[in-house]
Protein backbone atom coordinates (compact mmCIF):
# COMPACT_ATOMS: atom_id res chain seq x y z
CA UNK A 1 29.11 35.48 -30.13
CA UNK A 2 31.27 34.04 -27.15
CA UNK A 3 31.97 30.42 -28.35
CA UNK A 4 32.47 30.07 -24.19
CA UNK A 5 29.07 30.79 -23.13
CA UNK A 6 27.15 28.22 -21.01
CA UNK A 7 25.17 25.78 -22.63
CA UNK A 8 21.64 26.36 -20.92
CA UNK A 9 20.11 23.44 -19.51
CA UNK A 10 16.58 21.81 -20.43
CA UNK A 11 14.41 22.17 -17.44
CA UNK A 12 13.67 18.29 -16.54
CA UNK A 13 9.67 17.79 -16.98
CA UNK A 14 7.90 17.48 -13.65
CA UNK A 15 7.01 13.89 -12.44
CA UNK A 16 4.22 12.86 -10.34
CA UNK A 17 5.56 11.01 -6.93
CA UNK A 18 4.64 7.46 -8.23
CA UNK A 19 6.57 8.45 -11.92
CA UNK A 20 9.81 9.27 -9.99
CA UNK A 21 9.70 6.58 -7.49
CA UNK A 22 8.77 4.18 -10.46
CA UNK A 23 11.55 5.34 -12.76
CA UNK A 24 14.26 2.10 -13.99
CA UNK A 25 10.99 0.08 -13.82
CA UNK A 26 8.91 -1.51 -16.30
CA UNK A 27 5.37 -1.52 -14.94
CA UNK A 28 3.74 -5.60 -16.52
CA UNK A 29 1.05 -4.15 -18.35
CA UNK A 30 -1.11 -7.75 -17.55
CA UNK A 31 -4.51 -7.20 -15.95
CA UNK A 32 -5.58 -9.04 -12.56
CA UNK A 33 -9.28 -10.17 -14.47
CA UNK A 34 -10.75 -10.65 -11.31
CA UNK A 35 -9.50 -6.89 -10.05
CA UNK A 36 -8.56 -5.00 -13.26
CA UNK A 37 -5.49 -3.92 -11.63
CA UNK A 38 -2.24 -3.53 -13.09
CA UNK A 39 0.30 -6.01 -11.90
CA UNK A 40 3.60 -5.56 -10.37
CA UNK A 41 6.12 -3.44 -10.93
CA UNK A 42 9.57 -5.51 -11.65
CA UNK A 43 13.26 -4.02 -11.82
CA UNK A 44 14.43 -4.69 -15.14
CA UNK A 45 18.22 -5.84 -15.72
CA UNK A 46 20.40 -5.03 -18.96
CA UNK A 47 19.97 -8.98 -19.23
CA UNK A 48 16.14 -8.18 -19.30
CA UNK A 49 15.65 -10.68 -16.69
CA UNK A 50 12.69 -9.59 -14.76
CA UNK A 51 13.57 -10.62 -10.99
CA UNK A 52 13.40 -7.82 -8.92
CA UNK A 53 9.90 -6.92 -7.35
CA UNK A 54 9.08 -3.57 -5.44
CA UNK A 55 6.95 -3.10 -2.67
CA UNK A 56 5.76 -0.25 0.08
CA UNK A 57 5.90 -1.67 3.46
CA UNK A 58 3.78 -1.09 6.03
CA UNK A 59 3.46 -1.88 9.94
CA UNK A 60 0.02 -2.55 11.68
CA UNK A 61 -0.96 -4.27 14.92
CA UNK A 62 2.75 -5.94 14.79
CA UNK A 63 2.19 -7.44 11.17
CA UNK A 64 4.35 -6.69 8.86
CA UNK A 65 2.41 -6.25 4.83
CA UNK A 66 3.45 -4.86 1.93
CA UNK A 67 1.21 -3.90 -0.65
CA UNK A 68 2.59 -2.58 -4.71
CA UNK A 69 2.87 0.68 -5.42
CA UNK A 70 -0.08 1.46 -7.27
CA UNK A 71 -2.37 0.14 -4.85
CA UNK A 72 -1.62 3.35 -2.00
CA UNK A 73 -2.62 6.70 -3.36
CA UNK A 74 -2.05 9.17 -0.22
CA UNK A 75 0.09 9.17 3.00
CA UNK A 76 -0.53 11.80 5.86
CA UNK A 77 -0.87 12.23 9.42
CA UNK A 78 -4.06 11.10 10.77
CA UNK A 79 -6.01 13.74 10.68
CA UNK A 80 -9.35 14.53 12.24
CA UNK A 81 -11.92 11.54 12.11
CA UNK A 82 -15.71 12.16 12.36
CA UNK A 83 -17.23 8.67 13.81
CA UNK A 84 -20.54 7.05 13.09
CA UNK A 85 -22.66 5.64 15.89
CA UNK A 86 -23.95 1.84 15.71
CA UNK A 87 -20.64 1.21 13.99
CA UNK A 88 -18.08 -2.06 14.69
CA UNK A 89 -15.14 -0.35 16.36
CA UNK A 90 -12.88 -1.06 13.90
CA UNK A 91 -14.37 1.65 11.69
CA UNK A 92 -13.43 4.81 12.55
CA UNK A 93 -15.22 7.01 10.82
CA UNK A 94 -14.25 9.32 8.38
CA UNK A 95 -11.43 11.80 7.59
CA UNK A 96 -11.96 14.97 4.69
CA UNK A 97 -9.13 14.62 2.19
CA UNK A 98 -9.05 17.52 0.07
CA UNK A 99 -13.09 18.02 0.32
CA UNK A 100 -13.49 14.03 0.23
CA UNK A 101 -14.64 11.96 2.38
CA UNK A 102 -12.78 8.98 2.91
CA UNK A 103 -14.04 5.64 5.39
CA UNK A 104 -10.72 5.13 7.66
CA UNK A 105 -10.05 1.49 9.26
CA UNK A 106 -8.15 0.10 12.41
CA UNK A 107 -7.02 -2.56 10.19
CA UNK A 108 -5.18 -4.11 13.33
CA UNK A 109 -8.81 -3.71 15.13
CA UNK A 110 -10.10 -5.89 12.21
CA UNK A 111 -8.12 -8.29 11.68
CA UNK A 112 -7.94 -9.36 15.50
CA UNK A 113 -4.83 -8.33 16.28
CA UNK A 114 -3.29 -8.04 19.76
CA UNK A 115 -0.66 -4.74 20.12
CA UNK A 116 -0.01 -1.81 21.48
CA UNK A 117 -1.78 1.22 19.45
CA UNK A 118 0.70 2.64 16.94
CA UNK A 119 4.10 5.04 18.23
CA UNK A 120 3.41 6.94 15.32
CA UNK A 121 0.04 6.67 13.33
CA UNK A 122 -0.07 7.55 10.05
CA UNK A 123 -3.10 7.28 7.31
CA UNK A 124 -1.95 5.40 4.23
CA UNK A 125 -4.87 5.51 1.77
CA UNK A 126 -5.43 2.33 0.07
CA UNK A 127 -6.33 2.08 -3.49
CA UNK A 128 -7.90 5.16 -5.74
CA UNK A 129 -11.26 7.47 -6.34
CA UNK A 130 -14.10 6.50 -4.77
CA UNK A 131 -12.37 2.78 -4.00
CA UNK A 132 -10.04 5.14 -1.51
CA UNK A 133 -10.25 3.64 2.07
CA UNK A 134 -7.95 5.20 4.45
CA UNK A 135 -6.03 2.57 7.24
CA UNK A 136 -4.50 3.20 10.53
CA UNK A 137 -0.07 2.10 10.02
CA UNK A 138 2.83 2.65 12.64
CA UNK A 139 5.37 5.25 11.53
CA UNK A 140 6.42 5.47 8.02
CA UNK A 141 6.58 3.06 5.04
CA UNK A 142 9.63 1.45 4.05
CA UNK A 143 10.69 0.99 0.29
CA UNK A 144 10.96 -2.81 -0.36
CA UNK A 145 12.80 -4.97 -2.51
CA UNK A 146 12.65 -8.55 -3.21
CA UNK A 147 13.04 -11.66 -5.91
CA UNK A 148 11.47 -15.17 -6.49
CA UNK A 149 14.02 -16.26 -3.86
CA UNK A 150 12.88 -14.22 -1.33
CA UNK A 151 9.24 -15.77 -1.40
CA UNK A 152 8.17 -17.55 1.89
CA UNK A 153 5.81 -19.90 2.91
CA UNK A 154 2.35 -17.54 4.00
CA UNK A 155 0.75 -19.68 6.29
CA UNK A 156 2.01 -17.95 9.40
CA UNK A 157 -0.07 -14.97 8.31
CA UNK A 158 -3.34 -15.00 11.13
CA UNK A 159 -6.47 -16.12 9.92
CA UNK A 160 -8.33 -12.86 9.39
CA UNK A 161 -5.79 -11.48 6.35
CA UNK A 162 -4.87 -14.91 4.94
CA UNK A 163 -7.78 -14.65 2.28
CA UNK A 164 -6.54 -11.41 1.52
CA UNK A 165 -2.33 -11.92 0.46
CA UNK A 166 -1.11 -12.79 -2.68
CA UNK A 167 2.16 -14.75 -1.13
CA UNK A 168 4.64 -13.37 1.91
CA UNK A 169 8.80 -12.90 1.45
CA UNK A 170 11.33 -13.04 3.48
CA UNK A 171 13.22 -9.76 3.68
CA UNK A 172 16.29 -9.32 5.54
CA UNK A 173 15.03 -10.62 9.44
CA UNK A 174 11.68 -10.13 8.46
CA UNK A 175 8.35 -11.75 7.11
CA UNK A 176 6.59 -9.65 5.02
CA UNK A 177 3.08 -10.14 3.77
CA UNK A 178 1.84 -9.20 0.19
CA UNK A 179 -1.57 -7.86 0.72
CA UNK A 180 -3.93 -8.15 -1.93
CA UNK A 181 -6.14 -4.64 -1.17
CA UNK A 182 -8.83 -5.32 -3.66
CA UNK A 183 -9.78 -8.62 -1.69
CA UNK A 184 -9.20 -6.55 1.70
CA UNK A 185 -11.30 -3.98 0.84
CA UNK A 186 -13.98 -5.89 -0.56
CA UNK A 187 -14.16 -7.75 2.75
CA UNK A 188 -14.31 -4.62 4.55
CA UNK A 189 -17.33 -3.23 3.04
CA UNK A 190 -18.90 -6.30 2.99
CA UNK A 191 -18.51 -6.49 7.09
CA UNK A 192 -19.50 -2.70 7.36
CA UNK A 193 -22.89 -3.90 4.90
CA UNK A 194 -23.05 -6.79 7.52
CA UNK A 195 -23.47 -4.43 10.79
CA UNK A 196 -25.81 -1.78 8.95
């Protein structure tokens, strides 16, 4: 037998997109009571101080939100919508993902906020199953990173998402918003209930 053979490698086991982008994390395994949702995901340091948050940002109608990674389940070009009459415009009907039908927002619509329509819409889908709600961003979403001393004051956030953010951060230049999508999505099926 040659001693000088290569030593064949294992083959590494396949990850789902969330299990690679969540790997050197420790995911808090407390539960939100009021949402039964996991909460967030926190870099942890050979010190085992727990300091370091993750988030996916996101862009709509100018406002910049971020929302943790277990709360998006699907990114993809927007693709085609079928409306519903009688409907508030900010609903724009729905989109077929993989043989599902899934409600898809103008959040900027909703929320009452002035801007140009997006340079380049995307559909994020916001949380999972039949929860799934699909909303209108501009261009792609940016990894975010960010610690207790990054945490802003939120009250510049308008009116309409205010109820709906956990806190906002300072990151780099910019003032992100922590979106709370349980609350958001709530509200949104409680204004679509409203109209019907």
């Amino acid at each position: 037998m040659d001693s000088m053979a290569p030593a064949q490698e294992m083959p590494l086991p396949a990850m789902t997109p969330t299990q690679a982008l969540m790997q050197g994390f420790e995911i808090d395994v407390d539960v939100d009571p009021k949402h039964e949702t996991l909460q967030t995901a926190r870099r942890v340091h050979a010190s085992g101080a727990q300091d370091e948050q993750q988030r996916q940002g996101f862009i709509v109608g100018g406002l910049h939100l971020m929302i943790r990674y277990d709360e998006g389940s699907e990114l993809s070009e927007v693709p085609r919508l079928y409306p519903l009459p009688n409907v508030p415009a900010w609903f724009q009907g729905f989109a077929n993902l993989q043989g599902v039908l899934v409600p898809v927002f103008d959040l900027a619509g909703y929320l009452g906020l002035d801007g140009k329509p997006p340079s380049h819409p995307l559909l994020l889908v916001l949380s999972h199953g039949e929860n799934a709600a699909g909303v209108v961003i501009n261009g792609m979403p940016q990894r975010l990173r960010w610690s207790a001393a990054d945490q802003a004051d939120s009250s510049a956030a308008p009116s309409a998402v205010a109820p709906h953010l956990r806190g906002a951060s300072q990151i780099g230049e910019q003032l992100w918003f922590d979106l709370e999508c349980n609350s958001l999505l709530d509200a949104l099926e409680q204004a679509m209930g409203a109209t019907a």
